[in-house]
Structure formats: structure tokens, C-alpha cells
Protein backbone atom coordinates (compact mmCIF):
# COMPACT_ATOMS: atom_id res chain seq x y z
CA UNK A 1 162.22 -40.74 45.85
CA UNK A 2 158.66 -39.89 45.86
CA UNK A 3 156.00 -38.73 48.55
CA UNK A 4 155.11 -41.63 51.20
CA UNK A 5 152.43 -41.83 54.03
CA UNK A 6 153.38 -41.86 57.52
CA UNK A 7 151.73 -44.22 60.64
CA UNK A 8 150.75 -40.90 62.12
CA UNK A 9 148.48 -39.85 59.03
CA UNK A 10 145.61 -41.66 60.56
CA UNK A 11 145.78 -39.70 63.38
CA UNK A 12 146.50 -36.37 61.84
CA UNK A 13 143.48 -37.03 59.10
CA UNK A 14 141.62 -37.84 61.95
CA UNK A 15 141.94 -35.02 63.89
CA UNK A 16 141.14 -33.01 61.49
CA UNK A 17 137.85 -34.13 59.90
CA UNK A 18 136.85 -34.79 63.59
CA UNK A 19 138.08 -31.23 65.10
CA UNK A 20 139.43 -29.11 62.66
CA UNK A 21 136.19 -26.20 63.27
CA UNK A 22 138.95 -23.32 62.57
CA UNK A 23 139.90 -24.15 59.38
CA UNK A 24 143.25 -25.25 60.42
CA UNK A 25 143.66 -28.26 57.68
CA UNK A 26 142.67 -25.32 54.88
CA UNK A 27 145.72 -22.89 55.63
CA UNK A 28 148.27 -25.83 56.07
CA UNK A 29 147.06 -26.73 52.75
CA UNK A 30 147.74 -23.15 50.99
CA UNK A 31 150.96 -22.62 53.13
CA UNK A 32 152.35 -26.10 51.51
CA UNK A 33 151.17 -25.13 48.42
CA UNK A 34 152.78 -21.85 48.33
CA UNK A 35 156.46 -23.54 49.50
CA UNK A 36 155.54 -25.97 46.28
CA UNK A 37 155.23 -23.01 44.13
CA UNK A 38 158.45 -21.52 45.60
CA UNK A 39 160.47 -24.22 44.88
CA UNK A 40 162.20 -23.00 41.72
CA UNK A 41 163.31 -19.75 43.35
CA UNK A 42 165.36 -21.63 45.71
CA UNK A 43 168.74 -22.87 45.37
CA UNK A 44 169.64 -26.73 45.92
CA UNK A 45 173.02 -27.85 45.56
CA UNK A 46 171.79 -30.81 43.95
CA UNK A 47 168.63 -32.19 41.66
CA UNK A 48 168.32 -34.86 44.53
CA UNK A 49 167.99 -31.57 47.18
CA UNK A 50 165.50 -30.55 45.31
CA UNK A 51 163.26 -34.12 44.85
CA UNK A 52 163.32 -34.62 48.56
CA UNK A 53 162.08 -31.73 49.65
CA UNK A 54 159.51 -31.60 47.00
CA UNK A 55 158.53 -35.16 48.46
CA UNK A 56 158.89 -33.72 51.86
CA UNK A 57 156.27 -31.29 51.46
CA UNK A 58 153.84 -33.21 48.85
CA UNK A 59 153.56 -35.89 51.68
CA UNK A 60 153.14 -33.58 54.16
CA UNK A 61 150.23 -32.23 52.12
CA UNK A 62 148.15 -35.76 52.02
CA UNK A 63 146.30 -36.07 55.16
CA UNK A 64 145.47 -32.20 55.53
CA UNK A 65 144.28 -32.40 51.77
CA UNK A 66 142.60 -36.23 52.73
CA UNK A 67 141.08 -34.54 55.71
CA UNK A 68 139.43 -31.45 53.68
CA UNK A 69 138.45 -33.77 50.22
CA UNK A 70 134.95 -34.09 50.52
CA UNK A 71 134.64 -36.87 48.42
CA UNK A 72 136.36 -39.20 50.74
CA UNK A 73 134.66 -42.46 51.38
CA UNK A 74 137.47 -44.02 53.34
CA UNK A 75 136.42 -42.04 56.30
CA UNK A 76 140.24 -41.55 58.00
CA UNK A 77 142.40 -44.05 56.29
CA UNK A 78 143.83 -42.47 53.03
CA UNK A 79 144.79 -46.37 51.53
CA UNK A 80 145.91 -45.69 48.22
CA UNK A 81 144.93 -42.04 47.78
CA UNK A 82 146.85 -39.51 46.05
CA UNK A 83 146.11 -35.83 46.58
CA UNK A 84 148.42 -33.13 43.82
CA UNK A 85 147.87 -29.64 45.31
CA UNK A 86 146.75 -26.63 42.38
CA UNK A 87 150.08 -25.70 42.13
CA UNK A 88 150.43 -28.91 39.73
CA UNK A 89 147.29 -28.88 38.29
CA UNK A 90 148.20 -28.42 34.89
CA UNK A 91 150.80 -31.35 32.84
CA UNK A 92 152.89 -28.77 32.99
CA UNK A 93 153.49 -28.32 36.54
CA UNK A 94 152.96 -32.03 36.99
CA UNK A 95 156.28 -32.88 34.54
CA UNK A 96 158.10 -29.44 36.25
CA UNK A 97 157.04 -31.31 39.63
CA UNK A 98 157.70 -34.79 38.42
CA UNK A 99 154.27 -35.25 40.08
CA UNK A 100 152.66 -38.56 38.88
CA UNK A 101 148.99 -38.64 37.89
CA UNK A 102 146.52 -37.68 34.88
CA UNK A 103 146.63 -34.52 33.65
């Protein structure tokens, strides 16, 4: 029950730090982030609903935020990176989120 990488991340983070001249990778990013920050006004059926599309979306967010982090020395491969969009930026959101990380 939490966020996982996929084998086509490579290829996804790739494309986009080698072709991404549009900005493409920077309104995925704020379009995932805004579905985060809807979350609560949505009904699940259950707390389990809820986690896996949370997880859904926070892994789809890793290789567009990967791609766009400027600080990334790993080049395409994301290894054991972790990327927590603004919406959980504060402990807050992170406990609300169940988002693991320092805060």
C-alpha cells in the first residue's frame, strides 16, 4: 500500500529531460497535484479506496517530478528517490496523506 516505480519510468523520465521543450512534465506535475489536493472532497467507499488511489497518483507523480528536479545526479534512473508534491509539504499534509518522509 504505498507508491511504487514502474519499468517504464526510465523511459518516461527519459523522455522528458531529453524532449520535454513544452513544459509538458511541469503541468502533469500541477494537474497530479491538484487531484492530491482533491482527494478529501471525494467519496471512497472504503479507507483502502482512498490509499490506492492516493498511491496511484503519488507514483504517477515520480518520474515527471524526477524528470523536472534539477538536482538530479542519477541522470534518468530515479533508484531510490522519493519526490512528495507541495500539496504535502507541511507534517500536516504528510500525516493527512500518510506520505512518508521528513517534515
Amino acid at each position: 500500500m504505498e507508491p511504487t516505480l514502474s519499468e517504464l519510468d526510465y523511459a518516461v523520465v527519459g523522455y522528458l529531460k531529453e524532449c520535454d521543450e513544452t513544459g509538458i512534465s511541469r503541468a502533469e506535475l500541477v494537474r497530479i497535484e491538484s487531484e492530491l489536493a482533491s482527494l478529501e472532497t471525494r467519496w471512497f467507499t472504503t479507507a483502502v479506496d482512498l490509499y490506492t488511489t492516493r498511491n496511484r497518483l503519488m507514483s504517477r507523480f515520480q518520474p515527471y517530478a524526477h524528470a523536472t528536479d534539477p538536482s538530479s545526479q542519477q541522470g534518468w534512473l530515479m533508484g531510490s528517490a522519493s519526490y512528495r508534491p507541495d500539496v504535502c509539504a507541511t507534517l500536516y499534509a504528510s500525516l493527512r496523506y500518510s506520505v512518508k518522509g521528513d517534515s
